[in-house]
Protein backbone atom coordinates (compact mmCIF):
# COMPACT_ATOMS: atom_id res chain seq x y z
CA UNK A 1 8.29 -116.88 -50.86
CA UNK A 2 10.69 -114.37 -52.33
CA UNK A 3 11.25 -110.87 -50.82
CA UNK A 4 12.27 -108.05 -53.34
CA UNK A 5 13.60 -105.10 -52.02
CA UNK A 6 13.32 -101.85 -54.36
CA UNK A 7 17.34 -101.72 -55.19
CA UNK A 8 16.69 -105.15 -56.86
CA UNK A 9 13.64 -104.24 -58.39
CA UNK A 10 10.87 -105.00 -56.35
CA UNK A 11 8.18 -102.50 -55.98
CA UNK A 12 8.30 -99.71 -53.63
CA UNK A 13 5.64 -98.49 -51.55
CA UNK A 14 3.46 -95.92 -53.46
CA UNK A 15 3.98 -93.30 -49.89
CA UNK A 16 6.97 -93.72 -49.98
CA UNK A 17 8.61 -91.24 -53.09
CA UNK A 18 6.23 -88.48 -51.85
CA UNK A 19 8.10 -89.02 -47.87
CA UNK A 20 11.03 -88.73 -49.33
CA UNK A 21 10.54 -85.60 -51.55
CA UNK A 22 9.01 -84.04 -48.10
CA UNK A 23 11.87 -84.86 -46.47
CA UNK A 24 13.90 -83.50 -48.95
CA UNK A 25 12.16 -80.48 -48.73
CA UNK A 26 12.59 -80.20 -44.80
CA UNK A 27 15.97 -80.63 -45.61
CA UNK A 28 16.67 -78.19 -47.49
CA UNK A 29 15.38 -75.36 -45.33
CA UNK A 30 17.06 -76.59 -42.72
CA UNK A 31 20.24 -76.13 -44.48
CA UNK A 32 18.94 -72.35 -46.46
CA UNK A 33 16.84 -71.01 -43.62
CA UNK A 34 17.30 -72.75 -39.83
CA UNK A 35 15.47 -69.58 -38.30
CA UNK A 36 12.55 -70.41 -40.10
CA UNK A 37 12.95 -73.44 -38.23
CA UNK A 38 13.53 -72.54 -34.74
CA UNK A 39 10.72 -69.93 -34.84
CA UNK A 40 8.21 -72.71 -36.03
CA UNK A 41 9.57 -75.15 -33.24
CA UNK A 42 10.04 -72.06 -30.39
CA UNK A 43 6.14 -71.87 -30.93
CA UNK A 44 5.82 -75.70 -29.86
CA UNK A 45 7.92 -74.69 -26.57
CA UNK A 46 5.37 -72.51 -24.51
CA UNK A 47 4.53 -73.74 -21.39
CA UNK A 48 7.84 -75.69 -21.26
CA UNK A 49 10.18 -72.60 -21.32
CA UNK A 50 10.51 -69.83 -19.30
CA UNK A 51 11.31 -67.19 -22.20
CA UNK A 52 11.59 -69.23 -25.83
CA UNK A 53 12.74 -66.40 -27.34
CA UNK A 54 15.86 -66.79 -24.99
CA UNK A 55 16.38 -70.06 -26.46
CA UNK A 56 17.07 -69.21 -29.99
CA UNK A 57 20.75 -70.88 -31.38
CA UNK A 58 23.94 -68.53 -31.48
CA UNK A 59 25.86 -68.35 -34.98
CA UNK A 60 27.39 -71.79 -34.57
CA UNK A 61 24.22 -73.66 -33.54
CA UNK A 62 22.80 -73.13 -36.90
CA UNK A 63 25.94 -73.44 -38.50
CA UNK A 64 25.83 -77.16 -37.16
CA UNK A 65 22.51 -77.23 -37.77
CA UNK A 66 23.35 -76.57 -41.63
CA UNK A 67 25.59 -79.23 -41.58
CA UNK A 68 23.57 -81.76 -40.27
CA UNK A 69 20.63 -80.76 -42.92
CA UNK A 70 23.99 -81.38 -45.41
CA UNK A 71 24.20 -84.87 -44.00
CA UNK A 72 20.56 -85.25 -43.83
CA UNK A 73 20.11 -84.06 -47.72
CA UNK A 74 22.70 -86.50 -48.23
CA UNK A 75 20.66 -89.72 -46.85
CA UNK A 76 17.79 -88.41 -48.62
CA UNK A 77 19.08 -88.08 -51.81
CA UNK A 78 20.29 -91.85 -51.54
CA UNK A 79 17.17 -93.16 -50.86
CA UNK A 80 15.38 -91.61 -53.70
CA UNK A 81 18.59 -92.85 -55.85
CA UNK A 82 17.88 -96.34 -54.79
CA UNK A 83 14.30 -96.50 -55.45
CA UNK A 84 14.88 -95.79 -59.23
C-alpha cells in the first residue's frame, strides 16, 4: 500500500481547499481589522471578566497581532500552494 500525499500528487481532501480559503479569510482581517476581532471575541468573555471592555489591546497589541496574521497568511498561502 502506497500513501500519496497532495505535494506528490495524491488527492486532497475535498474540505480541505474551502478550510484553507476560510482561514485565509480570518487571516486577513486579522491583519486589516484586529478590532473587529477583539469585539467579536470580548463578547465570548462575559462572565469571565470583570469589565471586557477594559480588556481591549493597546496600539502595540494589535500591532503584534498584525504581524502574527502576516505569519499566519503566510502558512496559509503555502498550504494552498502545495495542494495545486
Amino acid at each position: 500500500m502506497t500513501v500519496r500525499t497532495a505535494s506528490e500528487g495524491g488527492t486532497s481532501g475535498p474540505v480541505l481547499i474551502p478550510i484553507l480559503c476560510l482561514l485565509l479569510v480570518m487571516g486577513l482581517v486579522q491583519v486589516i481589522r484586529p478590532q473587529l476581532l477583539w469585539r467579536l471575541n470580548s463578547r465570548l468573555q462575559r462572565g469571565w471578566v470583570k469589565n471586557p471592555e477594559a480588556t481591549e489591546p493597546t496600539r502595540k497589541g494589535y500591532a503584534v497581532q498584525r504581524v502574527s496574521g502576516v505569519l499566519f497568511l503566510a502558512g496559509v498561502v503555502w498550504m494552498l500552494v502545495l495542494q495545486f
